[in-house]
PDB file of N, CA and C in Angstrom:
ATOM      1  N   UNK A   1      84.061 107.584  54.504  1.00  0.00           N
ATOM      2  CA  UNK A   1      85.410 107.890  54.956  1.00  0.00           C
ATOM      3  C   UNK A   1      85.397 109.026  55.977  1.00  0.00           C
ATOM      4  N   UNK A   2      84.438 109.946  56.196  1.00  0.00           N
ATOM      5  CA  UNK A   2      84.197 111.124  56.869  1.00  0.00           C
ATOM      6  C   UNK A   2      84.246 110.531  57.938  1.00  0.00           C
ATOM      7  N   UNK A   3      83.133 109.662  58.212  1.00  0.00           N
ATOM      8  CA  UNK A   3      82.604 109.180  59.567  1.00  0.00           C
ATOM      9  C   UNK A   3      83.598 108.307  60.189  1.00  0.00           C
ATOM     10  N   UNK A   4      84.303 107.708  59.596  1.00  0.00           N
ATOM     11  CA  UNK A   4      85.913 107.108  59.697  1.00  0.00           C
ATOM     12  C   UNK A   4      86.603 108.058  60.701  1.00  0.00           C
ATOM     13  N   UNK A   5      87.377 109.034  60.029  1.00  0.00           N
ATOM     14  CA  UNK A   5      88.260 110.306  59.704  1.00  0.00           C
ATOM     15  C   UNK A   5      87.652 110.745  61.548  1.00  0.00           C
ATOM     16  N   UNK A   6      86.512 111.254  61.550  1.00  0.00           N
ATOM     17  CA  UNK A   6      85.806 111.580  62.776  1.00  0.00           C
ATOM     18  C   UNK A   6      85.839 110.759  64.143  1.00  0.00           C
ATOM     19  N   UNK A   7      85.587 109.734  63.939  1.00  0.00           N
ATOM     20  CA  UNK A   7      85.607 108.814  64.746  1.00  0.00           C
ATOM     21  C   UNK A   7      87.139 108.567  65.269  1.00  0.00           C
ATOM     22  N   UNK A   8      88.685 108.459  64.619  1.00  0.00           N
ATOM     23  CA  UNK A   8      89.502 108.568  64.861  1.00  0.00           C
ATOM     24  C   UNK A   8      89.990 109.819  65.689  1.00  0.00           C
ATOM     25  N   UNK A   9      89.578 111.285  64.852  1.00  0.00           N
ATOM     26  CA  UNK A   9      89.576 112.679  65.532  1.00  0.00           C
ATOM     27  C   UNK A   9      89.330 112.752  67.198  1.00  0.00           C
ATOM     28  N   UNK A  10      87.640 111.855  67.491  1.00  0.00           N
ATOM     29  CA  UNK A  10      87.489 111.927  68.676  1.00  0.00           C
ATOM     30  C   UNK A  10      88.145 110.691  69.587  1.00  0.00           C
ATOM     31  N   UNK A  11      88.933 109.566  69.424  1.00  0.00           N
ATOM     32  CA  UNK A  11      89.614 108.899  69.475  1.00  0.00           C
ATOM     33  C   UNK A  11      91.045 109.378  70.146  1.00  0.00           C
ATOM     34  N   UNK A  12      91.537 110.561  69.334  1.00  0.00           N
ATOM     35  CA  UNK A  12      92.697 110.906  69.739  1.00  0.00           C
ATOM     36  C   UNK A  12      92.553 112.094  70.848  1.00  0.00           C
ATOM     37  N   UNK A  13      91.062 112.738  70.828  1.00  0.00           N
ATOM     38  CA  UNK A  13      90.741 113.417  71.802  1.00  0.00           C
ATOM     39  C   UNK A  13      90.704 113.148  72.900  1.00  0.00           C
ATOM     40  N   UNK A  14      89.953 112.170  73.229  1.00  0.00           N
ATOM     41  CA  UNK A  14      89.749 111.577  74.066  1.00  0.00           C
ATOM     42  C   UNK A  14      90.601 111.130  75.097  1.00  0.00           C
ATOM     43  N   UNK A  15      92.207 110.457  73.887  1.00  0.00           N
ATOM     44  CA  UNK A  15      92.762 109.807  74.545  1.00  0.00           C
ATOM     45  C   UNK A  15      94.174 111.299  75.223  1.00  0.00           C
ATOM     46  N   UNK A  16      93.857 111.821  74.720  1.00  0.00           N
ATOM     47  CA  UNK A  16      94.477 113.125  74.596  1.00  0.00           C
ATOM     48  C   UNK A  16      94.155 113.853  76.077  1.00  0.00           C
ATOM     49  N   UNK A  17      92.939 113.870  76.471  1.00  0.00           N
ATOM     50  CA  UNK A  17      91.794 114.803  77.874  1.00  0.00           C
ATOM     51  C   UNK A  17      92.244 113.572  78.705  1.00  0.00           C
ATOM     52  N   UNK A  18      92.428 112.160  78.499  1.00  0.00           N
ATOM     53  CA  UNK A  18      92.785 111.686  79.481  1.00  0.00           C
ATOM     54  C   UNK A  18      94.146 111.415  80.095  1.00  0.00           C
ATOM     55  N   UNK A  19      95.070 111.697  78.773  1.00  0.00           N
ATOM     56  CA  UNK A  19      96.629 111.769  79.277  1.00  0.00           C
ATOM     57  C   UNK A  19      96.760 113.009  80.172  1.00  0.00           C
ATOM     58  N   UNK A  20      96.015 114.489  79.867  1.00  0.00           N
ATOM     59  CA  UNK A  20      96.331 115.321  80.388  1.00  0.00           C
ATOM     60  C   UNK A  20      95.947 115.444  81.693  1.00  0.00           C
ATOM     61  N   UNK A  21      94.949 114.537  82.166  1.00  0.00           N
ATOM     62  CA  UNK A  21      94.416 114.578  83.522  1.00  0.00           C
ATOM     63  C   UNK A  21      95.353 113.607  84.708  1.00  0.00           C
ATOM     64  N   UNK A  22      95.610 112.514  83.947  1.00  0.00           N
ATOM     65  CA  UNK A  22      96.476 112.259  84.634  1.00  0.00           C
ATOM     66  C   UNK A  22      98.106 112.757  85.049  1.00  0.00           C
ATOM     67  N   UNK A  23      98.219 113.806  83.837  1.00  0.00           N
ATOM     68  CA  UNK A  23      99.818 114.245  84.074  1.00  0.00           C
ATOM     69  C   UNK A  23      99.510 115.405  85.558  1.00  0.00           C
ATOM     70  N   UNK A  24      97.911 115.719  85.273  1.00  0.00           N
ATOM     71  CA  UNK A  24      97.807 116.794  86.405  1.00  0.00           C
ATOM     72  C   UNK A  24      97.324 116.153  87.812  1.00  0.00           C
ATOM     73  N   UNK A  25      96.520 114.865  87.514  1.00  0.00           N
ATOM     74  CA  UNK A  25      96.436 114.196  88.925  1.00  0.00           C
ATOM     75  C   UNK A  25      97.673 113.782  89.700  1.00  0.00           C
ATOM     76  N   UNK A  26      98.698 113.712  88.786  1.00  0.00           N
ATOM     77  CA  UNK A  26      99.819 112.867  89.307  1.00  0.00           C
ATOM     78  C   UNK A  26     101.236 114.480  89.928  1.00  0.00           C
ATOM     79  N   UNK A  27     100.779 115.469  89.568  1.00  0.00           N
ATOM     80  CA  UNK A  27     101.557 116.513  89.827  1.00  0.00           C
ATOM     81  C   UNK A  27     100.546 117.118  90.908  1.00  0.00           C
ATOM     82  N   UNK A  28      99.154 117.022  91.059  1.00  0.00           N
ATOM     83  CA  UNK A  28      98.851 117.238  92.403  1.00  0.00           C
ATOM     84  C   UNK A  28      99.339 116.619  93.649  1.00  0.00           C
ATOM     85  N   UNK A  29      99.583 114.827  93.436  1.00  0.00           N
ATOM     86  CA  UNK A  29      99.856 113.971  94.362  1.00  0.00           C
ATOM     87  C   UNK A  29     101.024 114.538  94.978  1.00  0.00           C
ATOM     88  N   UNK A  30     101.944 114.624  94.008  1.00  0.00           N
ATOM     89  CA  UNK A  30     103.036 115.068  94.542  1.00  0.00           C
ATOM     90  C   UNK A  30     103.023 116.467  95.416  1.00  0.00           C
ATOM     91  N   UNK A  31     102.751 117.360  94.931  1.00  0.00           N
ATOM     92  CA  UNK A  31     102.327 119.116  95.668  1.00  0.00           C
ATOM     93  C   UNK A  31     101.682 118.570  97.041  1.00  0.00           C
ATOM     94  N   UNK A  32     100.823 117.283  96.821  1.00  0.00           N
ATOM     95  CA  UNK A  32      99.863 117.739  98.384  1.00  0.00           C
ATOM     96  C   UNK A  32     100.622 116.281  99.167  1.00  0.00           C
ATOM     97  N   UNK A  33     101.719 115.409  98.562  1.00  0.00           N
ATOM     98  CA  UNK A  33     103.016 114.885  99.470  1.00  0.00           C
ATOM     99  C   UNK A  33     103.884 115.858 100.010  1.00  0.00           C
ATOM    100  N   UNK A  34     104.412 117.129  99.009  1.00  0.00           N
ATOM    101  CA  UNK A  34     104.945 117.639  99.849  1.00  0.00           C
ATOM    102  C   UNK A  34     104.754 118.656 100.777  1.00  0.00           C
ATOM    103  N   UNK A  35     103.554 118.872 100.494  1.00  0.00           N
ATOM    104  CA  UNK A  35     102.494 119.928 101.887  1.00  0.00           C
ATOM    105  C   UNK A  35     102.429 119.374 102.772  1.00  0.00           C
ATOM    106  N   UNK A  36     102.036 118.158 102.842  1.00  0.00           N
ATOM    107  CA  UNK A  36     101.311 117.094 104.213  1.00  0.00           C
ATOM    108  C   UNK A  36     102.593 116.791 104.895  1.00  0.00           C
ATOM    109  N   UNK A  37     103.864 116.481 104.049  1.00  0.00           N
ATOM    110  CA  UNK A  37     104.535 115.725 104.537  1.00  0.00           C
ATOM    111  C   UNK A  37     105.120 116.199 106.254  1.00  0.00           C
ATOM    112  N   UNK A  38     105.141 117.591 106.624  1.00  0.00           N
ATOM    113  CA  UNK A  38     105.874 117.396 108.260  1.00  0.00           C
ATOM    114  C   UNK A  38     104.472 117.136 109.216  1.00  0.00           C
ATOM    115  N   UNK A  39     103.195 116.570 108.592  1.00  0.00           N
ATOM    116  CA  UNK A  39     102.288 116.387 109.347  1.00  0.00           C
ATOM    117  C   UNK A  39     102.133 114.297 109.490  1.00  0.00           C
ATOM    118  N   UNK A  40     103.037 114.043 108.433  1.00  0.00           N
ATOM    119  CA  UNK A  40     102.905 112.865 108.431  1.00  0.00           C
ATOM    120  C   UNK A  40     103.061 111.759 109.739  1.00  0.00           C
ATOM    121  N   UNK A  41     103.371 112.215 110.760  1.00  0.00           N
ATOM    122  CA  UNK A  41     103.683 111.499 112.122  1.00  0.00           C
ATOM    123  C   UNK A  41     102.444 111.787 112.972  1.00  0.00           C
ATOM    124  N   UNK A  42     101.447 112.729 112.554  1.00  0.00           N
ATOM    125  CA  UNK A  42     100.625 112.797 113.566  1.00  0.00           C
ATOM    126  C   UNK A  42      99.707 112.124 114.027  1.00  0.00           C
ATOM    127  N   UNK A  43      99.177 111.311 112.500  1.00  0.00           N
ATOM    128  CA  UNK A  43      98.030 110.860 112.379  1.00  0.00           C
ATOM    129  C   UNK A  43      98.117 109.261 113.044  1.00  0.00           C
ATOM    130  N   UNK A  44      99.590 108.775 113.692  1.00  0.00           N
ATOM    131  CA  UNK A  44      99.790 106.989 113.799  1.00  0.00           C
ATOM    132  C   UNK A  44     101.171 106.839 114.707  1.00  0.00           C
ATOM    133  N   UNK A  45     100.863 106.358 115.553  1.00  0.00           N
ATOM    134  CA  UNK A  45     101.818 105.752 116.323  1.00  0.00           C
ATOM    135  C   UNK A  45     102.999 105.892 115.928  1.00  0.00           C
ATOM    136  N   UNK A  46     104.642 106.103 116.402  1.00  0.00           N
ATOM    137  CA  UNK A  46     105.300 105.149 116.227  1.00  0.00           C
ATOM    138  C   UNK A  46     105.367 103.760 116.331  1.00  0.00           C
ATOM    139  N   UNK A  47     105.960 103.093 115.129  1.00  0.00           N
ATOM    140  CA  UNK A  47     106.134 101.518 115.546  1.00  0.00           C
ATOM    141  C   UNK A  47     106.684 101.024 116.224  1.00  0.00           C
ATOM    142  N   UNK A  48     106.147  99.558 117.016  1.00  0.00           N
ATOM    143  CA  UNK A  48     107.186  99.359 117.949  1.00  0.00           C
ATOM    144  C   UNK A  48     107.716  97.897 117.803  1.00  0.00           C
ATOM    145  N   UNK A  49     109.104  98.338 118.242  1.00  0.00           N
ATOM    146  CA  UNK A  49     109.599  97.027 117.981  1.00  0.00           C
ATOM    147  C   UNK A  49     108.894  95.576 117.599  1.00  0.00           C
ATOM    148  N   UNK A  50     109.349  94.995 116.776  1.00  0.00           N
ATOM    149  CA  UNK A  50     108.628  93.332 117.109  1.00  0.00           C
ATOM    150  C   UNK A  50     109.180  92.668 118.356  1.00  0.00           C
ATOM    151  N   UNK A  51     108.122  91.879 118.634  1.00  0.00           N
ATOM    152  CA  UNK A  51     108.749  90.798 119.780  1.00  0.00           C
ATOM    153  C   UNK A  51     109.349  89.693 119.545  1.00  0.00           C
ATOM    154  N   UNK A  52     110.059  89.427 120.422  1.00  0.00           N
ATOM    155  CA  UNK A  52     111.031  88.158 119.875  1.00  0.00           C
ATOM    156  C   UNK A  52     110.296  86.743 120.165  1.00  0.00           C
ATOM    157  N   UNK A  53     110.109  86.274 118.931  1.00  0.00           N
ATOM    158  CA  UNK A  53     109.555  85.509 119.018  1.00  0.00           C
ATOM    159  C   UNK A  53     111.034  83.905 119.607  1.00  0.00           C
ATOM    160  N   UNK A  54     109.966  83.130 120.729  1.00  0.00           N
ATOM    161  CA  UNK A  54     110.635  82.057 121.378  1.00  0.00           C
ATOM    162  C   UNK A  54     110.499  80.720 119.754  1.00  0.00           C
ATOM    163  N   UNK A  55     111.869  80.085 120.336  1.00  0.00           N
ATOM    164  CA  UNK A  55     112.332  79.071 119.661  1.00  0.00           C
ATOM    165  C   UNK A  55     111.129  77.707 119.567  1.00  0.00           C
ATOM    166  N   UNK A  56     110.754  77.434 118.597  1.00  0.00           N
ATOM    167  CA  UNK A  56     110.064  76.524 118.709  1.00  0.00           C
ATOM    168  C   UNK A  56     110.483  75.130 118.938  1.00  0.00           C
ATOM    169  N   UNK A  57     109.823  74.505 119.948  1.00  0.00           N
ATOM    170  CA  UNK A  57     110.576  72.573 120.256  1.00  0.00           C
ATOM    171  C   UNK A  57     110.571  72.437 118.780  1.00  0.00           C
ATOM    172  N   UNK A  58     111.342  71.216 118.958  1.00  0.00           N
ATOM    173  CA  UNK A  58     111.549  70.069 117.291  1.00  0.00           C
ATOM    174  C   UNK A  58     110.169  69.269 117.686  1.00  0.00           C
ATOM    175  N   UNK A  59     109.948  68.640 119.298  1.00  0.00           N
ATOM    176  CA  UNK A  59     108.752  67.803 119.547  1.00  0.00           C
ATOM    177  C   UNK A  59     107.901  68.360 118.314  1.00  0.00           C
ATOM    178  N   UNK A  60     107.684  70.046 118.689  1.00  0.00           N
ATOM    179  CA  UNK A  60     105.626  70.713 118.481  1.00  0.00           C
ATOM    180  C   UNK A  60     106.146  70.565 117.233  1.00  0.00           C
ATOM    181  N   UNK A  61     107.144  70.237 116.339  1.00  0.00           N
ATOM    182  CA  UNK A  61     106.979  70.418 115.218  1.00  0.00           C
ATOM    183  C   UNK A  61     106.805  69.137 114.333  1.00  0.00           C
ATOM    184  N   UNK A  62     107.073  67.880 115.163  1.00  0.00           N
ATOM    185  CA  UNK A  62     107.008  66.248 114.859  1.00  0.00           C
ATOM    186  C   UNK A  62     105.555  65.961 115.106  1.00  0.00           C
ATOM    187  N   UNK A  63     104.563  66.788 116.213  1.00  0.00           N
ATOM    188  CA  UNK A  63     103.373  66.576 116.416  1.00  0.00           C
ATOM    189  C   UNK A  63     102.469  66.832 115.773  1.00  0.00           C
ATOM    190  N   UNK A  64     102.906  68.470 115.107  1.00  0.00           N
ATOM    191  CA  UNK A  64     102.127  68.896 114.280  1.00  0.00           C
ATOM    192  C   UNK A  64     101.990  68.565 112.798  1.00  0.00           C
ATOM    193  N   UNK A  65     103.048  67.748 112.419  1.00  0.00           N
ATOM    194  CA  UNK A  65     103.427  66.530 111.347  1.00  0.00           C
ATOM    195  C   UNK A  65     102.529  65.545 111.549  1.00  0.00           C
ATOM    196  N   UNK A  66     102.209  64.832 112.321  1.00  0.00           N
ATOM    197  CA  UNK A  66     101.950  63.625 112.929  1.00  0.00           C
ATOM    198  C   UNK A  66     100.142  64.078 112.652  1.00  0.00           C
ATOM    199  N   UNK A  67      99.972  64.878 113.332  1.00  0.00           N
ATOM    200  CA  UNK A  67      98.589  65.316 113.235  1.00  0.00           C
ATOM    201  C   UNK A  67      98.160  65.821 112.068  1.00  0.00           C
ATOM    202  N   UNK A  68      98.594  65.980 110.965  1.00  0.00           N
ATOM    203  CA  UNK A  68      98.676  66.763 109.423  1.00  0.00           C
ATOM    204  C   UNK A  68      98.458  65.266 109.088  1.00  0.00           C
ATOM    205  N   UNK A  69      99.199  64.731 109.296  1.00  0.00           N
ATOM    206  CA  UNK A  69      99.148  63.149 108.300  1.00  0.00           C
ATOM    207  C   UNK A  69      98.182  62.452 108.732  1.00  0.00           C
ATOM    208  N   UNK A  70      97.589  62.404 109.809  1.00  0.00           N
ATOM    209  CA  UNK A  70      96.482  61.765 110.317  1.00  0.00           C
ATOM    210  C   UNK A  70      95.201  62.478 109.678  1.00  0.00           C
ATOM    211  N   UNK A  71      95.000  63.434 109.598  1.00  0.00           N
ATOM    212  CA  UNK A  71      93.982  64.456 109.272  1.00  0.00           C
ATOM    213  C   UNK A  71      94.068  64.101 107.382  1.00  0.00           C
ATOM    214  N   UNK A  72      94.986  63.940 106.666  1.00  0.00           N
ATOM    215  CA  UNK A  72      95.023  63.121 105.382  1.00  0.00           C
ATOM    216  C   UNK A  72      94.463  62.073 105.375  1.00  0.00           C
ATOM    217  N   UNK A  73      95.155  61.175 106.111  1.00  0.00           N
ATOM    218  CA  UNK A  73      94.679  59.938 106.297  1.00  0.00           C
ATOM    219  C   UNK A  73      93.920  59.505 105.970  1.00  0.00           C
ATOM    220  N   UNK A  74      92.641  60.087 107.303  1.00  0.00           N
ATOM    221  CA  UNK A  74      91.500  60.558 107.394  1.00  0.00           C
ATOM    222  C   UNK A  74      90.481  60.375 106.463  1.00  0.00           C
ATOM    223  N   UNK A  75      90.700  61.666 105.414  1.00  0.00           N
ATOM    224  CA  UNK A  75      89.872  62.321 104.637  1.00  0.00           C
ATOM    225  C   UNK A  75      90.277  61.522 103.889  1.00  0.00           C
ATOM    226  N   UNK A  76      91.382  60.777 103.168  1.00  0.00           N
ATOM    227  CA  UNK A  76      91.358  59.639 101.991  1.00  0.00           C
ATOM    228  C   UNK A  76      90.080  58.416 102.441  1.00  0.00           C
ATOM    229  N   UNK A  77      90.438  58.049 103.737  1.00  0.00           N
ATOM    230  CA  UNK A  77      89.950  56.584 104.119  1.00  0.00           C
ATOM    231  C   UNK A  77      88.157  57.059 103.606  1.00  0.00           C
ATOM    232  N   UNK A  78      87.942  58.161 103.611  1.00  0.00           N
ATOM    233  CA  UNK A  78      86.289  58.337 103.522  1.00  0.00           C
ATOM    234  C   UNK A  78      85.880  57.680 102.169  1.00  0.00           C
TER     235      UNK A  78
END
């Protein structure tokens, strides 16, 4: 029952050293978000707009159907 009793002890230790590391990894993150943060623009571009993408024909889109089903076709007839 000792070796039981023990084995649980270091169990709750364990799980104990690792809750506490994360309550402190996760309160560093934050401290060194809000240190970094008026440096955050330096390191990357602004983004730039997307481009507008053009309307696609109905044709390229009956062709590219057409060619999908052929390419099935295809690979069944083998």
């Amino acid at each position: 029952m000792s070796l039981l009793w023990d084995g649980v002890k270091l169990m709750v230790l364990g799980m104990g050293i690792v809750y506490v590391f994360l309550v402190i990894m996760i309160f560093a993150m934050n401290l060194l978000k809000r240190a970094l943060a008026p440096f955050a623009g330096m390191l990357e571009p602004p983004p730039k707009a997307p481009a507008k993408k053009k309307a696609a024909a109905s044709g390229d889109d009956a062709q590219l159907a057409a060619i999908a089903a052929a390419a099935v076709e295809a690979v069944r007839s083998k």
